[in-house]
C-alpha atoms as a PDB file:
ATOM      1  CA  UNK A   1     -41.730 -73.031  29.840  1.00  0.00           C
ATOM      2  CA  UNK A   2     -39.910 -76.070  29.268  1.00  0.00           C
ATOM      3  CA  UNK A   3     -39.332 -78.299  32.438  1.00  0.00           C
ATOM      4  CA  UNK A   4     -39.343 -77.860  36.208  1.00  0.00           C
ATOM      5  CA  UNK A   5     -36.304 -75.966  36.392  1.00  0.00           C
ATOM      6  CA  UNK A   6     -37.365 -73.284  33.935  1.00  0.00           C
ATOM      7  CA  UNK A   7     -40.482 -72.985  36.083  1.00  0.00           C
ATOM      8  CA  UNK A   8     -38.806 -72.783  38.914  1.00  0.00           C
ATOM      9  CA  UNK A   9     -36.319 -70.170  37.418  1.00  0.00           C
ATOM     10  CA  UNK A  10     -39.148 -68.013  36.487  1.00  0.00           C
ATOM     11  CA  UNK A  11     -41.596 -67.903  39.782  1.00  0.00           C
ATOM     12  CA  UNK A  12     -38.288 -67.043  41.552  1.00  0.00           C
ATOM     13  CA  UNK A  13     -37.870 -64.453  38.841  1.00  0.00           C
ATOM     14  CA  UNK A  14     -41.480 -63.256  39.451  1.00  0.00           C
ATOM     15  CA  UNK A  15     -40.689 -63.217  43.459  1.00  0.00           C
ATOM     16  CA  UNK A  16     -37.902 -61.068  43.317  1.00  0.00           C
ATOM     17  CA  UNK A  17     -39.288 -59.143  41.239  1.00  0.00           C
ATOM     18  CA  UNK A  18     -42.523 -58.357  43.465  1.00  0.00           C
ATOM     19  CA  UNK A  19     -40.025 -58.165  46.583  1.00  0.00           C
ATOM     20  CA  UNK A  20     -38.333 -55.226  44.679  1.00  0.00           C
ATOM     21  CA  UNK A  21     -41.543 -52.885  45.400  1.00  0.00           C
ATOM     22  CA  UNK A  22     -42.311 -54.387  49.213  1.00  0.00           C
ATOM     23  CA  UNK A  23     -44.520 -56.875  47.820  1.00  0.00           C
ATOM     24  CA  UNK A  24     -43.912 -60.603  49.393  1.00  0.00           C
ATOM     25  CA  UNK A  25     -45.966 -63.089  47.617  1.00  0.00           C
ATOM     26  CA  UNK A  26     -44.602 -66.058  48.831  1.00  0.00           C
ATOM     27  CA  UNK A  27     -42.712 -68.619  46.243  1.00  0.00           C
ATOM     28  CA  UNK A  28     -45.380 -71.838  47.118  1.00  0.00           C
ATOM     29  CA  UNK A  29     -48.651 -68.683  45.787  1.00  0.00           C
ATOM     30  CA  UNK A  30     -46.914 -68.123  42.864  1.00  0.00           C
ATOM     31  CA  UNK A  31     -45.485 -71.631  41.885  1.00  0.00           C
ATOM     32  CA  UNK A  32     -49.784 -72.756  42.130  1.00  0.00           C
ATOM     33  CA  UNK A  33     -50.640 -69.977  39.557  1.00  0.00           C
ATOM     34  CA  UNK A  34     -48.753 -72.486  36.864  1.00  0.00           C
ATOM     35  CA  UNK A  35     -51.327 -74.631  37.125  1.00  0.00           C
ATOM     36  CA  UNK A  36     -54.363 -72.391  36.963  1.00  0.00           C
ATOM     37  CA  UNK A  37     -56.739 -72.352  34.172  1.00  0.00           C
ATOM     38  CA  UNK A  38     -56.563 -69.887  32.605  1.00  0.00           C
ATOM     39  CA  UNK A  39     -52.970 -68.229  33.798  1.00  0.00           C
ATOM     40  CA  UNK A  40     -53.584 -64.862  35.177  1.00  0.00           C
ATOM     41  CA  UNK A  41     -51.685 -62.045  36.840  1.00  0.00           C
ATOM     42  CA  UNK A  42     -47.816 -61.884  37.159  1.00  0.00           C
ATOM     43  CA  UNK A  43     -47.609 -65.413  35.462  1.00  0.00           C
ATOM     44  CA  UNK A  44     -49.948 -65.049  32.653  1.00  0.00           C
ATOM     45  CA  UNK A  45     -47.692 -61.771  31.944  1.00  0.00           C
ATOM     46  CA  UNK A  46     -44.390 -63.711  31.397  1.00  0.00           C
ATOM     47  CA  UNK A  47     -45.579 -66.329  29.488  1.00  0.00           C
ATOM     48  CA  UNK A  48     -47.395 -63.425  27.417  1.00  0.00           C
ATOM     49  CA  UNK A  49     -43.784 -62.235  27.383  1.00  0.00           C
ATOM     50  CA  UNK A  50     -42.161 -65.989  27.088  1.00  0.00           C
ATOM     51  CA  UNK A  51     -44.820 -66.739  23.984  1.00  0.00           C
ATOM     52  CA  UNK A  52     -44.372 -63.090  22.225  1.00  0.00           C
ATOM     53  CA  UNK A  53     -39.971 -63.313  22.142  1.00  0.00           C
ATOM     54  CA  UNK A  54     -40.094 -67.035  21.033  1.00  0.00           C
ATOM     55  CA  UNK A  55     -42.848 -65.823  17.584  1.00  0.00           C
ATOM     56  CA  UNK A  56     -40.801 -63.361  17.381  1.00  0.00           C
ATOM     57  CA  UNK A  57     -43.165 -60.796  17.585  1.00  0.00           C
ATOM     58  CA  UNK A  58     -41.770 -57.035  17.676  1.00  0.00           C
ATOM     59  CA  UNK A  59     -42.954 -55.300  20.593  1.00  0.00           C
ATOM     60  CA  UNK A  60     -45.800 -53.063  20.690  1.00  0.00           C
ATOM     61  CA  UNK A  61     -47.775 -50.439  23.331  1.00  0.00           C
ATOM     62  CA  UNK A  62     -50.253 -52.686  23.731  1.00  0.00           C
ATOM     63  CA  UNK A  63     -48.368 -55.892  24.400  1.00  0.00           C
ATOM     64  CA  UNK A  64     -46.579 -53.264  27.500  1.00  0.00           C
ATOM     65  CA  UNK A  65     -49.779 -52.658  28.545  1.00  0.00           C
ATOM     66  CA  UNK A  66     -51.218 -55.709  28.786  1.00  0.00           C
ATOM     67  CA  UNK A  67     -48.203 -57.103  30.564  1.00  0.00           C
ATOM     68  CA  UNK A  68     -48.985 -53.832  33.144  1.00  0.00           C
ATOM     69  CA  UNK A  69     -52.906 -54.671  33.342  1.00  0.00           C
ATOM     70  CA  UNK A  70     -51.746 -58.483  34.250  1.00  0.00           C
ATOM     71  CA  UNK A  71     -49.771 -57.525  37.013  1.00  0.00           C
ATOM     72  CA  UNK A  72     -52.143 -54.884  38.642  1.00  0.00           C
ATOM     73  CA  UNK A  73     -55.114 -56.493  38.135  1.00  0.00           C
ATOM     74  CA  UNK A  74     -53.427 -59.727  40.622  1.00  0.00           C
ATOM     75  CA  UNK A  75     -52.244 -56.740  42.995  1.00  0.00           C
ATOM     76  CA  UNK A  76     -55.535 -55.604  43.295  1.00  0.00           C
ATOM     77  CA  UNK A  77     -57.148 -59.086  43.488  1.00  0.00           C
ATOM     78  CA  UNK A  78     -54.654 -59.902  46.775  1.00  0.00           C
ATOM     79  CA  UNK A  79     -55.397 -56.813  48.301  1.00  0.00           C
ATOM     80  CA  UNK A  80     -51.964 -56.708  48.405  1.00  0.00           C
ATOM     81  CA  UNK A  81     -51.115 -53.080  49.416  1.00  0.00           C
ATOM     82  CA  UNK A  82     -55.151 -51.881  50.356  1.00  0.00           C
ATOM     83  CA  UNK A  83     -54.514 -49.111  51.321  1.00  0.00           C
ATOM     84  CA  UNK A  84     -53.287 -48.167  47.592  1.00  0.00           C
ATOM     85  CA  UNK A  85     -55.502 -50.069  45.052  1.00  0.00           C
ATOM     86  CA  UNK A  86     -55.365 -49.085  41.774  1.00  0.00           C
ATOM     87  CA  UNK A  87     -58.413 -47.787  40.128  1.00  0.00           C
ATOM     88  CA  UNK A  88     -59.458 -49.299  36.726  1.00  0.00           C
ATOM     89  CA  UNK A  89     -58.764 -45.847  34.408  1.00  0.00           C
ATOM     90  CA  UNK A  90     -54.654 -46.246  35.420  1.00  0.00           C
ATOM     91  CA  UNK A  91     -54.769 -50.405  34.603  1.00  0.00           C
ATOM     92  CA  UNK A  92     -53.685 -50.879  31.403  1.00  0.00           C
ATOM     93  CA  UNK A  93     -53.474 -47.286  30.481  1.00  0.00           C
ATOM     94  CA  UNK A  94     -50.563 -44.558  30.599  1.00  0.00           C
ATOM     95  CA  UNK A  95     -50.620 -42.076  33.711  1.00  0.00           C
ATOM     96  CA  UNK A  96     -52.296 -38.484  33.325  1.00  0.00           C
ATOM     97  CA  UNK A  97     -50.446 -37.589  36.893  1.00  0.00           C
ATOM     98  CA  UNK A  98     -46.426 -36.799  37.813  1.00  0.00           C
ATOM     99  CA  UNK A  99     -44.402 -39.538  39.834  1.00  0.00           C
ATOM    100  CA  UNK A 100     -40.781 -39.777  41.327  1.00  0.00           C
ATOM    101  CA  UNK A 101     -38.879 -42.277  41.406  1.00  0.00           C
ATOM    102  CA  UNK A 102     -36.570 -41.374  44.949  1.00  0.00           C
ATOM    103  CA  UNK A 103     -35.930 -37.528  44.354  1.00  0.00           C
ATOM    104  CA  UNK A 104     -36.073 -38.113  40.399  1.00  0.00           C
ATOM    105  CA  UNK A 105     -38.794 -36.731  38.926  1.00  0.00           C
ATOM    106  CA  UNK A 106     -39.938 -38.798  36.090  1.00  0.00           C
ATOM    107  CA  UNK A 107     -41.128 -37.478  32.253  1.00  0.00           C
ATOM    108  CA  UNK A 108     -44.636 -35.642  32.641  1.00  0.00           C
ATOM    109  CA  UNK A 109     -47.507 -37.039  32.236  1.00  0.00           C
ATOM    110  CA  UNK A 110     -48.395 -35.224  28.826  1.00  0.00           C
ATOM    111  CA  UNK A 111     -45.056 -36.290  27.227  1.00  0.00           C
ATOM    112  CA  UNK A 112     -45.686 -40.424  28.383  1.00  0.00           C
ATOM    113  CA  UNK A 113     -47.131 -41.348  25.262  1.00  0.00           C
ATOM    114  CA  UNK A 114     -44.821 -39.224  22.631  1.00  0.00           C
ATOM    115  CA  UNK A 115     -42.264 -40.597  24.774  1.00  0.00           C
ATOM    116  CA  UNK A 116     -43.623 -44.321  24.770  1.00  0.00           C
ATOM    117  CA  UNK A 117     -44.012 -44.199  21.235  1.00  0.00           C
ATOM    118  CA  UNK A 118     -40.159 -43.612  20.720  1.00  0.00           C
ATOM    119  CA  UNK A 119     -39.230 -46.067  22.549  1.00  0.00           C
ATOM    120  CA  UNK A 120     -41.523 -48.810  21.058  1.00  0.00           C
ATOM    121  CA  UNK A 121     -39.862 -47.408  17.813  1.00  0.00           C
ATOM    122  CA  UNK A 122     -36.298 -47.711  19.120  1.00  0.00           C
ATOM    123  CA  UNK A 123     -36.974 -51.180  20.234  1.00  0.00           C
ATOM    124  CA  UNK A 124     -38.665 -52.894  17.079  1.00  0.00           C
ATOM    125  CA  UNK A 125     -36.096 -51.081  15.230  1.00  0.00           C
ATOM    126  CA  UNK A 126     -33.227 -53.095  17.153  1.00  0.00           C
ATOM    127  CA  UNK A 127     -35.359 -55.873  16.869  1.00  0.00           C
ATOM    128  CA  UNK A 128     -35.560 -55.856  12.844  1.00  0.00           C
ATOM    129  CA  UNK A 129     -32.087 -55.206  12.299  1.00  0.00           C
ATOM    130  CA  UNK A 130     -30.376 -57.627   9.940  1.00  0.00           C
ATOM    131  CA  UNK A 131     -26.897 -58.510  10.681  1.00  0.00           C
ATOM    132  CA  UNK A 132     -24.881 -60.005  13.319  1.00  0.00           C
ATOM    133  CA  UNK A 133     -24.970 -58.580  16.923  1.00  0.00           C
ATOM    134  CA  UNK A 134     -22.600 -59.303  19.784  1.00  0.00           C
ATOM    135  CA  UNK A 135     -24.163 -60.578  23.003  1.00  0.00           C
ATOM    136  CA  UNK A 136     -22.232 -57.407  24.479  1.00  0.00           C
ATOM    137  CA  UNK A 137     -24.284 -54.943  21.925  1.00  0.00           C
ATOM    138  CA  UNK A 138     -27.642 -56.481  22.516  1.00  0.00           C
ATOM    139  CA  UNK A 139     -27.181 -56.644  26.552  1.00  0.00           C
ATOM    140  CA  UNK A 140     -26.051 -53.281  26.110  1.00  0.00           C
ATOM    141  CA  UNK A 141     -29.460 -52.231  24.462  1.00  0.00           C
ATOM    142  CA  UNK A 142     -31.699 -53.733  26.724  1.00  0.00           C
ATOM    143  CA  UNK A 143     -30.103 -52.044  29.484  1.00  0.00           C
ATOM    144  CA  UNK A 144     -30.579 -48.484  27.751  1.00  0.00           C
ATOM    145  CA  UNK A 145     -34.377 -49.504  26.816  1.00  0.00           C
ATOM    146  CA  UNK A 146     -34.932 -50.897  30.324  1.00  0.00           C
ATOM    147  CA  UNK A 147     -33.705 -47.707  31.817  1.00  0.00           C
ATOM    148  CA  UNK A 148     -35.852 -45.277  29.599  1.00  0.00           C
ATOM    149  CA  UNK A 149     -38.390 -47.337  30.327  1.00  0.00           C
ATOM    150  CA  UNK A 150     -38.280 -46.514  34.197  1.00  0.00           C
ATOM    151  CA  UNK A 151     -37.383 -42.830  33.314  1.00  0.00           C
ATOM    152  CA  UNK A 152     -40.549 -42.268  31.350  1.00  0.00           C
ATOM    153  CA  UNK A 153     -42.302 -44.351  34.249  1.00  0.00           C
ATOM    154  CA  UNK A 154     -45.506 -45.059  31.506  1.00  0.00           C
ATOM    155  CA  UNK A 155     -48.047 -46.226  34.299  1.00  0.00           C
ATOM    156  CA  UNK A 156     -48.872 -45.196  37.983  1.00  0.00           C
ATOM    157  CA  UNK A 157     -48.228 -48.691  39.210  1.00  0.00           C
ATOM    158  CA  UNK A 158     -46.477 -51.335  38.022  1.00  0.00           C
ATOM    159  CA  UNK A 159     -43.568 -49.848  36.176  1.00  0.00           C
ATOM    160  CA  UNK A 160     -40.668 -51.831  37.884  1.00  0.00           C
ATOM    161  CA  UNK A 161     -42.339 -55.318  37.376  1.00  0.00           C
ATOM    162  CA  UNK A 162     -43.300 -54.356  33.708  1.00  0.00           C
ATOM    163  CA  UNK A 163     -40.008 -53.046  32.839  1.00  0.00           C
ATOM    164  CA  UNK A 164     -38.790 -56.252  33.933  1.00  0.00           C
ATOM    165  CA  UNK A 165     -41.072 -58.710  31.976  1.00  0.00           C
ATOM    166  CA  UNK A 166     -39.563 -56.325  29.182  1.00  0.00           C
ATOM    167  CA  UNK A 167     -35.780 -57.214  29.925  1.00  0.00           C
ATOM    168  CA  UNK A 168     -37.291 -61.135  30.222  1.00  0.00           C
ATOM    169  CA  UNK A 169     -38.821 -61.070  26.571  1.00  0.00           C
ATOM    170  CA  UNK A 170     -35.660 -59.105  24.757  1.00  0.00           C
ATOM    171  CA  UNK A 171     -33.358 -61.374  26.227  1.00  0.00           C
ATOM    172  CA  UNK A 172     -35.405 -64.498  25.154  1.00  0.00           C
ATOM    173  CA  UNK A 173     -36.121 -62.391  21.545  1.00  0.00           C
ATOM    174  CA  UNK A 174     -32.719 -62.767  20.820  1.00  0.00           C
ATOM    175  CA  UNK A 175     -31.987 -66.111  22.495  1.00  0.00           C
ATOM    176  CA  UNK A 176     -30.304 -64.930  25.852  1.00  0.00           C
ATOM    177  CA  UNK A 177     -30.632 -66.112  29.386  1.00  0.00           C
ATOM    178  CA  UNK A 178     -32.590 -63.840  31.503  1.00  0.00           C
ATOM    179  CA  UNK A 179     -31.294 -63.153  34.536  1.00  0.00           C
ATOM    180  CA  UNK A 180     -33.206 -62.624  38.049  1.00  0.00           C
ATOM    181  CA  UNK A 181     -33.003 -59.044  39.284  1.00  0.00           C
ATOM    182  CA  UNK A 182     -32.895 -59.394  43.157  1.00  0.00           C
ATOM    183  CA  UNK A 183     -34.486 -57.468  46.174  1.00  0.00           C
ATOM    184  CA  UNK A 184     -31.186 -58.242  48.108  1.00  0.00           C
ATOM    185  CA  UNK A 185     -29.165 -56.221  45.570  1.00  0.00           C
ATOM    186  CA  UNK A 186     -31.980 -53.375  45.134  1.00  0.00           C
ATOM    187  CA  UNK A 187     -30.662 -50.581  46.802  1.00  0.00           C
ATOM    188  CA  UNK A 188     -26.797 -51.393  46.186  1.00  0.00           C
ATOM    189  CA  UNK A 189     -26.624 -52.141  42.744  1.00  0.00           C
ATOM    190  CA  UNK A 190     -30.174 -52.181  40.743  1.00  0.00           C
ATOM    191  CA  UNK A 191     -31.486 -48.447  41.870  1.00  0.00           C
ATOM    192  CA  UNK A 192     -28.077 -46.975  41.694  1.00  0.00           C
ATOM    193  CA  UNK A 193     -27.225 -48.311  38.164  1.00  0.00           C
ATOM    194  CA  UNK A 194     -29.738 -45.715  37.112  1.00  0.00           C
ATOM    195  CA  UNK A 195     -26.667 -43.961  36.101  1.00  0.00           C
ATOM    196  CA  UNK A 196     -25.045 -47.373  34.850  1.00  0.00           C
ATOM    197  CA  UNK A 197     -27.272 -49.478  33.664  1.00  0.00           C
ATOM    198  CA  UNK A 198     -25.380 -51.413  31.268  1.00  0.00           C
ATOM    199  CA  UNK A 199     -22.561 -51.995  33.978  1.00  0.00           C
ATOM    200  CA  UNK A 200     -25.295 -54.018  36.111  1.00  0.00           C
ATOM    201  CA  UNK A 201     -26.523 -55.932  33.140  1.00  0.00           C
ATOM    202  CA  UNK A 202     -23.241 -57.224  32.688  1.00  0.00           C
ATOM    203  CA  UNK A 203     -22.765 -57.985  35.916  1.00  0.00           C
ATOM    204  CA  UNK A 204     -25.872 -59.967  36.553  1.00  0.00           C
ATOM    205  CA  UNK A 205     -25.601 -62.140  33.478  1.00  0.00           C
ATOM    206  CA  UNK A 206     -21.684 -63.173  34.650  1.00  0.00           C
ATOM    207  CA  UNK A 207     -23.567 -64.168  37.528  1.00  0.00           C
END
């Protein structure tokens, strides 16, 4: 990160994003894990995420994974939701069970990884292209990669913060601001652009 504002930018980023699944860390917890040694959880994650876009390094399984390991491993840690830890075969690793997201039900479990595969593919593909691209065509992209992200729903925890240290590192890949997905706009805009989510993309980044 490059100055205050940037940090500040990004533990809001990291607030909202936790406040999205019922999960209120405040802003002052999360602003102190800049300064721990080494960076772990949520934060460690995004500058995983921050460090990977600005290499230029294509995305890979592992790199989603780790970013999902980050963030449940500091969930755990805070005892944040007890009553629903997560045991250590789902950190890190694909689920073997079926989830809904609302009344949606999700790709099953035995198709995550074919599935996961694809869309790793479909990414670094984008990613590798050579030729111009309009900020309109890559916004558009990420918001079809975030969204098959959530519909394969990869992990039994975690997807909804992962998916959106995803968004974070394709927008800074290819040198766009990222923008803050809110809790306040959650159940007006952000869930319901499930069926439109390159309309909300838009939207947020005109913000």
């Amino acid at each position: 990160m490059k100055n205050k504002k940037d940090l500040i930018f990004a533990t809001e980023f990291i607030r909202q994003s936790n406040l999205i699944e019922n999960i209120n860390i405040p802003f002052e917890e999360i602003w102190k894990g800049w300064g721990g040694d080494p960076l772990k959880g949520h934060v460690r994650a995004l500058v995983s995420a921050v460090i990977e876009s600005l290499q230029k390094i294509t995305l890979t399984e592992e790199i989603i994974c780790l970013w999902q390991k980050l963030i449940i491993q500091e969930q755990n840690s805070l005892e944040i939701l007890p009553e629903k830890l997560i045991g250590e075969r789902e950190i890190g690793q694909y689920r073997e069970c079926g989830v809904y997201i609302g009344t949606r039900s999700c790709m099953p479990a035995r198709a995550v990884p074919i599935c996961m595969e694809h869309l790793v593919e479909e990414v670094c593909y984008f990613q590798k292209q050579i030729g111009l691209k309009t900020k309109e065509e890559i916004m558009g992209r990420i918001a079809d990669f975030h969204f098959e992200f959530l519909w394969i729903h990869p992990f039994v925890d975690g997807n909804g913060r992962t998916a959106r240290i995803l968004t974070w590192y394709l927008f800074k890949y290819f040198e766009l601001k990222p923008f803050i997905f809110t809790s306040d706009d959650k159940h007006e805009t952000y869930y319901r652009a499930f069926d439109g989510m390159r309309e909300y993309f838009t939207q947020k980044s005109r913000a």
